[in-house]
PDB file of N, CA and C in Angstrom:
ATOM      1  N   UNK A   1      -1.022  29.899  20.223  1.00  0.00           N
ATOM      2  CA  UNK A   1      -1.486  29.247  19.031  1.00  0.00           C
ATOM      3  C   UNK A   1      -2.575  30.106  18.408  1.00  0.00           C
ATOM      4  N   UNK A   2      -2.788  30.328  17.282  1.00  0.00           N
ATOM      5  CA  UNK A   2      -3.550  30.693  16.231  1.00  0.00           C
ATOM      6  C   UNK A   2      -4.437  29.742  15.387  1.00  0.00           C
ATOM      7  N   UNK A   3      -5.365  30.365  14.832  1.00  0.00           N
ATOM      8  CA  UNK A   3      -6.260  29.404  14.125  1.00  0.00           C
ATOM      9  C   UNK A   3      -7.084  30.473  13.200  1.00  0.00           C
ATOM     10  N   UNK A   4      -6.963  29.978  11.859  1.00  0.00           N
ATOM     11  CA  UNK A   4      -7.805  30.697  10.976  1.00  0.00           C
ATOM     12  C   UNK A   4      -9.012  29.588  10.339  1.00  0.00           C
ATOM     13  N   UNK A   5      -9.782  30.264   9.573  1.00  0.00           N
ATOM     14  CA  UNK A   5     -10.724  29.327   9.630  1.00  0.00           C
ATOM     15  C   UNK A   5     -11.140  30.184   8.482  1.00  0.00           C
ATOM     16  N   UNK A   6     -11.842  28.498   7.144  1.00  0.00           N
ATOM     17  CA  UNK A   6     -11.684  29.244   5.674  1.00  0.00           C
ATOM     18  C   UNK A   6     -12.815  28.562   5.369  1.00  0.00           C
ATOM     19  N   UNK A   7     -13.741  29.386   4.609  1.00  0.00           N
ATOM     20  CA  UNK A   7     -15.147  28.743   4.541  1.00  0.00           C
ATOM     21  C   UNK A   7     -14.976  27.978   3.502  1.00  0.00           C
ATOM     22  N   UNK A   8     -13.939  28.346   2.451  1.00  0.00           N
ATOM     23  CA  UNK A   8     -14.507  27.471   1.165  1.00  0.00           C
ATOM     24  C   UNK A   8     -12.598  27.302   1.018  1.00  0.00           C
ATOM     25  N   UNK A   9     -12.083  26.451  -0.568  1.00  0.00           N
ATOM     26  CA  UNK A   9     -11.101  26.451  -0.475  1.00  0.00           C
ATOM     27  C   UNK A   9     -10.501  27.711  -1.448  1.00  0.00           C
ATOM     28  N   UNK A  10     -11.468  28.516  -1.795  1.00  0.00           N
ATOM     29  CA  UNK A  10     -10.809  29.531  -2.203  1.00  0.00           C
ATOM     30  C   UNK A  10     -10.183  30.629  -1.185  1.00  0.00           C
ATOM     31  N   UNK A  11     -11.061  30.492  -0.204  1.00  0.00           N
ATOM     32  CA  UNK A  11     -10.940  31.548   0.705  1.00  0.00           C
ATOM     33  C   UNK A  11      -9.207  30.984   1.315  1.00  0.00           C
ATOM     34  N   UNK A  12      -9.395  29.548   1.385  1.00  0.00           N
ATOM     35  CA  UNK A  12      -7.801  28.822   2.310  1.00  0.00           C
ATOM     36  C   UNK A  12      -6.678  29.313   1.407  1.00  0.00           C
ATOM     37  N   UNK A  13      -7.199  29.275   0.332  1.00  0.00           N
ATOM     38  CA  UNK A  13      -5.911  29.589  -0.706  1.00  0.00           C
ATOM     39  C   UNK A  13      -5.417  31.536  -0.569  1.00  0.00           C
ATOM     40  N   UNK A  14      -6.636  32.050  -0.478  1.00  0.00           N
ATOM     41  CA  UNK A  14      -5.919  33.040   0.055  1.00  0.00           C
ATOM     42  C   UNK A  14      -5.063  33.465   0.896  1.00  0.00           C
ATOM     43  N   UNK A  15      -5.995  32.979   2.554  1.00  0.00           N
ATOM     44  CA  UNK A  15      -5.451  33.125   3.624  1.00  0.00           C
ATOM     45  C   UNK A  15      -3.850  32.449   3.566  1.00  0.00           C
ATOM     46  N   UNK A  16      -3.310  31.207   2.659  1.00  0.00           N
ATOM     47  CA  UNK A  16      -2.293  31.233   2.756  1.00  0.00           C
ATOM     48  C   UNK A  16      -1.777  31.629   2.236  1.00  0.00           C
ATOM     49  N   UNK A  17      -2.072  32.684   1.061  1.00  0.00           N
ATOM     50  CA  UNK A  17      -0.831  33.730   0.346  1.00  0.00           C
ATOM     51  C   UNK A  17      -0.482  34.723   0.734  1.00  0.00           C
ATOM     52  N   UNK A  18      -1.317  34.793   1.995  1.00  0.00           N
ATOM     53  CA  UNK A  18      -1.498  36.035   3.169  1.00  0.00           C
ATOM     54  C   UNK A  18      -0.729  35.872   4.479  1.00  0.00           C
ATOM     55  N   UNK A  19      -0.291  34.153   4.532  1.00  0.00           N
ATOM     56  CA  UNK A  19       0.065  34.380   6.136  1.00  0.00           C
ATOM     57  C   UNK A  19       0.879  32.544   6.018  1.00  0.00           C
ATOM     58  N   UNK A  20       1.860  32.715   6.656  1.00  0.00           N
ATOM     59  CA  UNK A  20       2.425  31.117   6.582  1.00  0.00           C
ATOM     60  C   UNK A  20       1.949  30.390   8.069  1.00  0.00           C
ATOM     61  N   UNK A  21       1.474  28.934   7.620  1.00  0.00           N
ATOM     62  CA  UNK A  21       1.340  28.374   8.819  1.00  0.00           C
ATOM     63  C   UNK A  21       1.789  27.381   8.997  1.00  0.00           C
ATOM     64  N   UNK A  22       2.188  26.549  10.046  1.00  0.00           N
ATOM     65  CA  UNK A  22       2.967  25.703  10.498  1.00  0.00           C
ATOM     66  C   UNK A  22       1.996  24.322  10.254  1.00  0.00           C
ATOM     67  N   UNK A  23       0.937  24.190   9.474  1.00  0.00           N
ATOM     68  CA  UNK A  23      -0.158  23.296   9.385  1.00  0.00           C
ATOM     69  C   UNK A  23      -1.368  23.750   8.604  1.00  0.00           C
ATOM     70  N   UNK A  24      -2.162  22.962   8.207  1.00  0.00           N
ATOM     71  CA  UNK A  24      -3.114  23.250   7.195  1.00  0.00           C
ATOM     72  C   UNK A  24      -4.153  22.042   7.509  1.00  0.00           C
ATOM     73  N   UNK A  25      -4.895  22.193   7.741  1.00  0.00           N
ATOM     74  CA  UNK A  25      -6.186  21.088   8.289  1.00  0.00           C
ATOM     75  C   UNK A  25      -7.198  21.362   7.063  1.00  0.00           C
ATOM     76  N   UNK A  26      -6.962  20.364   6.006  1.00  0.00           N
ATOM     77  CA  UNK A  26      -8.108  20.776   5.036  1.00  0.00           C
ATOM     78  C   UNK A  26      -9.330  19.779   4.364  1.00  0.00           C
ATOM     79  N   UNK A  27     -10.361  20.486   4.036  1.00  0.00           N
ATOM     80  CA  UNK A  27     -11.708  19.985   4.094  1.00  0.00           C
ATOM     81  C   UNK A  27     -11.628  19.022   2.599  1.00  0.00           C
ATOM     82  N   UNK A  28     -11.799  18.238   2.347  1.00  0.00           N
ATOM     83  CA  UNK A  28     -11.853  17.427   0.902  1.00  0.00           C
ATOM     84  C   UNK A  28     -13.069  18.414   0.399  1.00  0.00           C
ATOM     85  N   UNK A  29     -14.640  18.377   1.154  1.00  0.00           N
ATOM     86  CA  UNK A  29     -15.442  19.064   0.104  1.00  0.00           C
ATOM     87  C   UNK A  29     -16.070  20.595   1.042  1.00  0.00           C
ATOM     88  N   UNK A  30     -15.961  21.482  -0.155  1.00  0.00           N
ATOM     89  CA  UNK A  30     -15.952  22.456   0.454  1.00  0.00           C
ATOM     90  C   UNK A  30     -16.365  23.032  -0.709  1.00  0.00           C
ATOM     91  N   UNK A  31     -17.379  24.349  -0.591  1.00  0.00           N
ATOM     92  CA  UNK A  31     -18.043  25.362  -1.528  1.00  0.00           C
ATOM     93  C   UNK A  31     -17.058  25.564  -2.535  1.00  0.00           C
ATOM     94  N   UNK A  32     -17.245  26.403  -3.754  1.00  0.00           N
ATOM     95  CA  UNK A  32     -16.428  26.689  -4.800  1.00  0.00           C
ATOM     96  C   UNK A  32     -15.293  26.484  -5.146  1.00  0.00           C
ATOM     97  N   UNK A  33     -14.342  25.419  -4.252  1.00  0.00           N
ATOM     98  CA  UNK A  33     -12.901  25.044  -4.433  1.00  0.00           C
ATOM     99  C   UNK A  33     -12.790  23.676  -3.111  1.00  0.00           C
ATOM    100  N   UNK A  34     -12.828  22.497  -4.018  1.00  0.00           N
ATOM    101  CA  UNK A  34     -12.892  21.646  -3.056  1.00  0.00           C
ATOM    102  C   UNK A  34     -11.083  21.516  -2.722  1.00  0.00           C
ATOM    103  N   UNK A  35     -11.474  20.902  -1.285  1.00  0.00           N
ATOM    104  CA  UNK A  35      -9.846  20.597  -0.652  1.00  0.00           C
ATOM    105  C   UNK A  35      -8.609  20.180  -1.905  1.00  0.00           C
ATOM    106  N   UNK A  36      -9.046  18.965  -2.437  1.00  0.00           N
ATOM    107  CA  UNK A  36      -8.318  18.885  -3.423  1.00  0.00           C
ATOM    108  C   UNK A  36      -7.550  19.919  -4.225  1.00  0.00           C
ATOM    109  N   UNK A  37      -8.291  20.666  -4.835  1.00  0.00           N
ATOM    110  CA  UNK A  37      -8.288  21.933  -5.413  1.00  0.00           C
ATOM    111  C   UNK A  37      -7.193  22.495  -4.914  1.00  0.00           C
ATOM    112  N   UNK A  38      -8.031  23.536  -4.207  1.00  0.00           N
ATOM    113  CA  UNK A  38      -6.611  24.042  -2.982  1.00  0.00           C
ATOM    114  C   UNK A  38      -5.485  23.416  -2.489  1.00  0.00           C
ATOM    115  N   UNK A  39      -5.505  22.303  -2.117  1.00  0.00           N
ATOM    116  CA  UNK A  39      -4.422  22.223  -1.747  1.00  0.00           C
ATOM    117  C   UNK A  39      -3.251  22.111  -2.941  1.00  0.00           C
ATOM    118  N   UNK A  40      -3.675  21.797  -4.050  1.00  0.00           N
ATOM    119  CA  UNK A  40      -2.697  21.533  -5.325  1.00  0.00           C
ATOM    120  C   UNK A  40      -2.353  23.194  -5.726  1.00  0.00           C
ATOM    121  N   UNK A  41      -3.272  24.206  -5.100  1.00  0.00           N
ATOM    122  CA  UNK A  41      -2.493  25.286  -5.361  1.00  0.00           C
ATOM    123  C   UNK A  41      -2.154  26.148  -4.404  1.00  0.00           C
ATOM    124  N   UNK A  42      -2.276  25.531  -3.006  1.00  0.00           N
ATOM    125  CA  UNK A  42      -1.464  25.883  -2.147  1.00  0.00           C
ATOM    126  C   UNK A  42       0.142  25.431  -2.521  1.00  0.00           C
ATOM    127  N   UNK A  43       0.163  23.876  -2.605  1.00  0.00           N
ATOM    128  CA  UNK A  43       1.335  23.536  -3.299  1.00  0.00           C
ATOM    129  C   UNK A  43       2.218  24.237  -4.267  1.00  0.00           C
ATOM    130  N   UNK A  44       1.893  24.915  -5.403  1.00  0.00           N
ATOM    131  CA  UNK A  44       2.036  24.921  -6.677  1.00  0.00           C
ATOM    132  C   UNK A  44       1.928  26.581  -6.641  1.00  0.00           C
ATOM    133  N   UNK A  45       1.738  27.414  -6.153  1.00  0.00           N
ATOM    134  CA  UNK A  45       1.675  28.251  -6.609  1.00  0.00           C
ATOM    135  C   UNK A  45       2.009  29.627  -5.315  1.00  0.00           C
ATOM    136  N   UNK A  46       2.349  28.626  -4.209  1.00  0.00           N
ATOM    137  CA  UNK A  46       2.639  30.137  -2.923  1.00  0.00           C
ATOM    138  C   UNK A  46       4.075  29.848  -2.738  1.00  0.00           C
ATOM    139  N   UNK A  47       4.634  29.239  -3.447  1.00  0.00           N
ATOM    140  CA  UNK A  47       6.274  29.833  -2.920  1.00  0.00           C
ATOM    141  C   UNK A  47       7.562  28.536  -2.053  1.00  0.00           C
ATOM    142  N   UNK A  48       8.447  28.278  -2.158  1.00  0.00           N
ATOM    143  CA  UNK A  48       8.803  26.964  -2.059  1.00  0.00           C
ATOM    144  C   UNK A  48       8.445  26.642  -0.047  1.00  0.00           C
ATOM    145  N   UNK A  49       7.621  27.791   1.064  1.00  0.00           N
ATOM    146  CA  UNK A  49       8.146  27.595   2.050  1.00  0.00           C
ATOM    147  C   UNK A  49       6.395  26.382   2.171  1.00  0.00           C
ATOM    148  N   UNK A  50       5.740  26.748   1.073  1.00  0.00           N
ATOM    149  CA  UNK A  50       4.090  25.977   0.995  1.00  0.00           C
ATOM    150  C   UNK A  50       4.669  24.711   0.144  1.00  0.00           C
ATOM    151  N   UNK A  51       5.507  24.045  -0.452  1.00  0.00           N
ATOM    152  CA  UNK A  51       5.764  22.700  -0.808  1.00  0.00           C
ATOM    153  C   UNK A  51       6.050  22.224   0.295  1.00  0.00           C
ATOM    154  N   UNK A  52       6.223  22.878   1.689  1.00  0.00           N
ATOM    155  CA  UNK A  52       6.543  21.572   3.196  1.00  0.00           C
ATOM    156  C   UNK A  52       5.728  22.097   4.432  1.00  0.00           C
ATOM    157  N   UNK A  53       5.291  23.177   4.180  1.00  0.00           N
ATOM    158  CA  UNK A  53       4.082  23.045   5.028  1.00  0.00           C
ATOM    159  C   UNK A  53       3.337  22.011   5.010  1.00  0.00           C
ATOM    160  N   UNK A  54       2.776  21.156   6.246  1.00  0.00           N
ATOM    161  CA  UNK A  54       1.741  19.964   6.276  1.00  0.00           C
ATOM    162  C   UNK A  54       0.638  20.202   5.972  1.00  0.00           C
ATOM    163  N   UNK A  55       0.053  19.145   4.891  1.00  0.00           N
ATOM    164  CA  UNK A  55      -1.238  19.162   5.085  1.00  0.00           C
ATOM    165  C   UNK A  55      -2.511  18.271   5.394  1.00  0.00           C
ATOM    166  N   UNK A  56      -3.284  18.318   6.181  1.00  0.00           N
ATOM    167  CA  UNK A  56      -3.635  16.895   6.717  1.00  0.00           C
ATOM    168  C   UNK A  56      -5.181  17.191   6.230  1.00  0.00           C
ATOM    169  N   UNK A  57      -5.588  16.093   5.692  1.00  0.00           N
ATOM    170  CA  UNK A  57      -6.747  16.301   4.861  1.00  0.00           C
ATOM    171  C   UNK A  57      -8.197  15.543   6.108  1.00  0.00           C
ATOM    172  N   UNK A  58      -8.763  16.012   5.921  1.00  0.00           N
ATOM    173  CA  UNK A  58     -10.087  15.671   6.874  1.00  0.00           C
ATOM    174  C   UNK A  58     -11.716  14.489   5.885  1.00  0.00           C
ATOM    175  N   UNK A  59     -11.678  13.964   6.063  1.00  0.00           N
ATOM    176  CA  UNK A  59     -12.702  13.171   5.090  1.00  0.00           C
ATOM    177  C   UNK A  59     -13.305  12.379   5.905  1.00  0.00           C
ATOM    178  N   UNK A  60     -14.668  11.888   5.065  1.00  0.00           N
ATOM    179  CA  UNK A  60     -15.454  11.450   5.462  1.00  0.00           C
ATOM    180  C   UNK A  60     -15.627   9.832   5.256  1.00  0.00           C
ATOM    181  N   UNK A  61     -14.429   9.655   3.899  1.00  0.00           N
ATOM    182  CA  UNK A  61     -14.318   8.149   3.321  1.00  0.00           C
ATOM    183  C   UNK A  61     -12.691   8.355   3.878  1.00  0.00           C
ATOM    184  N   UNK A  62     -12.649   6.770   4.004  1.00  0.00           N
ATOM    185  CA  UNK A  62     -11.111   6.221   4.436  1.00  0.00           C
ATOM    186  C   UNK A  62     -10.859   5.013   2.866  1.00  0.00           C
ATOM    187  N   UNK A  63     -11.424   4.933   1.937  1.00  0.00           N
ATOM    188  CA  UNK A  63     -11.616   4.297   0.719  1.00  0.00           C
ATOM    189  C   UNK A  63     -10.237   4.738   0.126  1.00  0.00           C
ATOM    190  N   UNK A  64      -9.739   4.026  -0.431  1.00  0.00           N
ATOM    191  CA  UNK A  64      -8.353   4.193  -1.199  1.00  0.00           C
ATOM    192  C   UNK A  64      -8.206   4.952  -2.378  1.00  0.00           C
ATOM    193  N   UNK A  65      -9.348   4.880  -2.880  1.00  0.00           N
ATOM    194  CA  UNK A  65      -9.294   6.297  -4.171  1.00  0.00           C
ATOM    195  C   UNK A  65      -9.407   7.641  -3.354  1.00  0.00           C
ATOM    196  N   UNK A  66      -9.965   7.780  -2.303  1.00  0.00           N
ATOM    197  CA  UNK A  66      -9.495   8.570  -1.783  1.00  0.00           C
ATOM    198  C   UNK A  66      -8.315   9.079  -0.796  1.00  0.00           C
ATOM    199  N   UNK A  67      -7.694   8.131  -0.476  1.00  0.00           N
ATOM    200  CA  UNK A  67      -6.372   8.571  -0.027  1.00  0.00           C
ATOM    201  C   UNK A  67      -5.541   8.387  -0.747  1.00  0.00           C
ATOM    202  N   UNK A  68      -5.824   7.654  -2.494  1.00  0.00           N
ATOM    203  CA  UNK A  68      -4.481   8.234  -3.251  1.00  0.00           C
ATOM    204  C   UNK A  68      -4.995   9.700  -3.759  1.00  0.00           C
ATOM    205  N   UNK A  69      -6.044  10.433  -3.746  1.00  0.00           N
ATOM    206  CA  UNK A  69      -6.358  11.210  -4.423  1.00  0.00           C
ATOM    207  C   UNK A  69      -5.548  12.230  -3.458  1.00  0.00           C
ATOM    208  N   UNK A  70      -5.974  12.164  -2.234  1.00  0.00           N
ATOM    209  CA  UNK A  70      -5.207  12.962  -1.044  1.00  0.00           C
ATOM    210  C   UNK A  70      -3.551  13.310  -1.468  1.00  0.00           C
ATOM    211  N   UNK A  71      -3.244  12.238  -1.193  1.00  0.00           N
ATOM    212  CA  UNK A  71      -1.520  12.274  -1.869  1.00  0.00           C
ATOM    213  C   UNK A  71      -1.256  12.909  -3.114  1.00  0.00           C
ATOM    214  N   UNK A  72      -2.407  12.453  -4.375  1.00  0.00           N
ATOM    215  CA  UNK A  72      -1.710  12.980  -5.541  1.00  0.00           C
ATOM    216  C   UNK A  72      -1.905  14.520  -5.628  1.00  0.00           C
ATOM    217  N   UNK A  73      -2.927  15.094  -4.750  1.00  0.00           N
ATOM    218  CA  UNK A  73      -2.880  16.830  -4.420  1.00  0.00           C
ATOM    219  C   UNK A  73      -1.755  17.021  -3.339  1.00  0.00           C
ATOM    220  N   UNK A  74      -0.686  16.597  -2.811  1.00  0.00           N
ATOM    221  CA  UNK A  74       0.017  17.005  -2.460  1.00  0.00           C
ATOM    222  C   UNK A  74      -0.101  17.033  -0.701  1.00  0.00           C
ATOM    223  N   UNK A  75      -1.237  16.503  -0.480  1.00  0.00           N
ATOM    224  CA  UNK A  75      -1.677  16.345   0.993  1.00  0.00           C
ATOM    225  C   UNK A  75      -0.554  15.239   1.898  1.00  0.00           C
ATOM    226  N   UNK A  76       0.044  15.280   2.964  1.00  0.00           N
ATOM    227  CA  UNK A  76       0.822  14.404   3.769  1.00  0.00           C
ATOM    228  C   UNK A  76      -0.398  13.705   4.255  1.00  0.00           C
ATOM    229  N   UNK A  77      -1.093  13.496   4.820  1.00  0.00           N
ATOM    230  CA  UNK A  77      -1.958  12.835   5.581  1.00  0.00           C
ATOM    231  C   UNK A  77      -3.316  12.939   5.594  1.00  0.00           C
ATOM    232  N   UNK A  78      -4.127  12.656   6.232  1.00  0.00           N
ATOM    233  CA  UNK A  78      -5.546  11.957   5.986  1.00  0.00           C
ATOM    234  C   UNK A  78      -6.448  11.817   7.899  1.00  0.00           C
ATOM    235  N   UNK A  79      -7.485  12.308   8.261  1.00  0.00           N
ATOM    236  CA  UNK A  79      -8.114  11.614   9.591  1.00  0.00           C
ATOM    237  C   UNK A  79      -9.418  11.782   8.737  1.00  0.00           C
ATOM    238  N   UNK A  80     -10.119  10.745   9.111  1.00  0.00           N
ATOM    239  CA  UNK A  80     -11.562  10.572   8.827  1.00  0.00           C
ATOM    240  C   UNK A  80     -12.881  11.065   9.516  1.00  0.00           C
ATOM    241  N   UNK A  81     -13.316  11.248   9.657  1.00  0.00           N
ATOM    242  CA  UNK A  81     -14.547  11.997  10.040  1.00  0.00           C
ATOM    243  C   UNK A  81     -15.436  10.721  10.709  1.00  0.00           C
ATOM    244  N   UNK A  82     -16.325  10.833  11.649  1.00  0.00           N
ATOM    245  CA  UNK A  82     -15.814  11.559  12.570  1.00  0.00           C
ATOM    246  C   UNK A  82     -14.485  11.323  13.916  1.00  0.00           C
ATOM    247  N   UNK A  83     -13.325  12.147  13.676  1.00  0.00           N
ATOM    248  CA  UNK A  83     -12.055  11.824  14.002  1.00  0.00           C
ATOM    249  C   UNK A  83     -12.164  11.708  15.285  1.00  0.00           C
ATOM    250  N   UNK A  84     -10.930  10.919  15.957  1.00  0.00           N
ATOM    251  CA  UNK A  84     -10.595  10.657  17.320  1.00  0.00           C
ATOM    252  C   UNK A  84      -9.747  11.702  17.332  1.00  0.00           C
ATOM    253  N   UNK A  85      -9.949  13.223  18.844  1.00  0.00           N
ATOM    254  CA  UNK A  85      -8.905  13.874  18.882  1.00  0.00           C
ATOM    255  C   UNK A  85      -8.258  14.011  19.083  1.00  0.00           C
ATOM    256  N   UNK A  86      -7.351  12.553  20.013  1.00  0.00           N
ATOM    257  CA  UNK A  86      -6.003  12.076  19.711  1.00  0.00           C
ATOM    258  C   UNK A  86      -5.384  11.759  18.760  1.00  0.00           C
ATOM    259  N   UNK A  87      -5.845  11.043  17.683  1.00  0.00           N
ATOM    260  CA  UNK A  87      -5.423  10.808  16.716  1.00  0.00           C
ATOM    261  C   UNK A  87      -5.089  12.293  15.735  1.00  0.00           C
ATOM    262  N   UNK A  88      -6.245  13.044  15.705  1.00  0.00           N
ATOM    263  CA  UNK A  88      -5.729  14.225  14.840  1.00  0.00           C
ATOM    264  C   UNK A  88      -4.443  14.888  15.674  1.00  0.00           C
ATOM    265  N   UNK A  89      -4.672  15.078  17.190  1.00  0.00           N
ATOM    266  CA  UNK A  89      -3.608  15.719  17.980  1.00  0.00           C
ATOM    267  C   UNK A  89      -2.194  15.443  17.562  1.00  0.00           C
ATOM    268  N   UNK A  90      -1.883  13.893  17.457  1.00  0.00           N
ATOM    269  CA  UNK A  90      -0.584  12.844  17.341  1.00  0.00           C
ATOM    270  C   UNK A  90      -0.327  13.274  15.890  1.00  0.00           C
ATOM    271  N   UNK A  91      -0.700  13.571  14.829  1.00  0.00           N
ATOM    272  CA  UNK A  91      -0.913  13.427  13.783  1.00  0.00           C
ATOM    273  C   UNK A  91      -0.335  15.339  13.350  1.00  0.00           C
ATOM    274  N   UNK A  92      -0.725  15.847  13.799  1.00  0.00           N
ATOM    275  CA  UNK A  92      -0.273  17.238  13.917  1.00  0.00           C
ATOM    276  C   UNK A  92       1.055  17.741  14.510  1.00  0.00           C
ATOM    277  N   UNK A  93       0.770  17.268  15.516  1.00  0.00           N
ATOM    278  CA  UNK A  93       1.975  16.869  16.641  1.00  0.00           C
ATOM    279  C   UNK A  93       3.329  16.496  15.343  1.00  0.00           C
ATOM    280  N   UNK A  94       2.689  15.707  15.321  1.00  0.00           N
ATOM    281  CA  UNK A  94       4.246  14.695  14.199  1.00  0.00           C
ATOM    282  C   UNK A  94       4.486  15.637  13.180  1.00  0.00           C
ATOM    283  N   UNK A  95       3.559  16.092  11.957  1.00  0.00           N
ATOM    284  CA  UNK A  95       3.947  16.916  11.076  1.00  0.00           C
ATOM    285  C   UNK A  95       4.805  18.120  11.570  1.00  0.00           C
ATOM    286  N   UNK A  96       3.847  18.556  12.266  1.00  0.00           N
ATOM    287  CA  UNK A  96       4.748  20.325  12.472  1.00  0.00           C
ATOM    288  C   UNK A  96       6.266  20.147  13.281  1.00  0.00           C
ATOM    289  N   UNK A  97       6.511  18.886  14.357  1.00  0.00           N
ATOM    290  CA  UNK A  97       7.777  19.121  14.848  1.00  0.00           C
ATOM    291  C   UNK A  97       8.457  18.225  13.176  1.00  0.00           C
ATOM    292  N   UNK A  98       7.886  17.435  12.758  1.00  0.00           N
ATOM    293  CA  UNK A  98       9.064  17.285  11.405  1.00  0.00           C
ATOM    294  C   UNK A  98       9.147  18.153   9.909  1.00  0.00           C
ATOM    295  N   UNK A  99       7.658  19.489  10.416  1.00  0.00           N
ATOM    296  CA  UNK A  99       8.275  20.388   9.152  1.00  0.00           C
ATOM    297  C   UNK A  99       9.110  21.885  10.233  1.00  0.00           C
ATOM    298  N   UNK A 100       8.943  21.613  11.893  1.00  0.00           N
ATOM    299  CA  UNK A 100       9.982  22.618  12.183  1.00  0.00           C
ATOM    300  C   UNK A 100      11.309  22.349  12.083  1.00  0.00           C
ATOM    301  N   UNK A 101      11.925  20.877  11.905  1.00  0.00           N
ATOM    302  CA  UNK A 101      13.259  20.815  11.900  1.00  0.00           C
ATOM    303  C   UNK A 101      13.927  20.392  10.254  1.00  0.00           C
ATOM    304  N   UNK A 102      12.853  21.026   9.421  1.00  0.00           N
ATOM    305  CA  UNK A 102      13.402  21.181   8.049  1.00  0.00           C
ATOM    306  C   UNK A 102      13.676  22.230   7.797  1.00  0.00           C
TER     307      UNK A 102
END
């Protein structure tokens, strides 16, 4: 297993035009490109294999404007801060074996 690690969401947006990953763990607020951000152009702009890559958004509110906001950037899922690491485990677990058998 591998792990990259992106200080801001500009930097994530690079690293994924640079490298495909089987998952995306991303920050809602983050220096010069919040999660949101990025992830709508991770979506939108790296190529059809980044419309099914997972992305599981990390936050600090579980509030419903924020998990439709999650969805309407293109995010699959949501753990709240501070997370249980079973729950993120199960949650990862599930995405990547249902974006390996797409």
């Amino acid at each position: 297993m591998e792990i990259d690690l992106a200080e801001n969401g500009r930097i994530a947006v690079e690293k994924a035009s640079k490298n495909v990953y089987d998952v995306i763990l991303m920050d809602l607020q983050m220096p010069e490109m919040d999660g949101y951000d990025a992830s709508r152009m991770i979506r939108t702009s790296l190529g059809p294999i980044y419309k099914r890559v997972p992305i599981i958004a990390l936050t600090a509110s579980a509030m419903m404007e924020v998990q439709k906001k999650v969805h309407e950037a293109g995010m699959n899922d949501f753990v709240t801060k501070p997370f249980n690491p079973m729950e993120l485990y199960n949650k990862i677990e599930r995405y990547v074996r249902d974006f390996s058998k797409a």
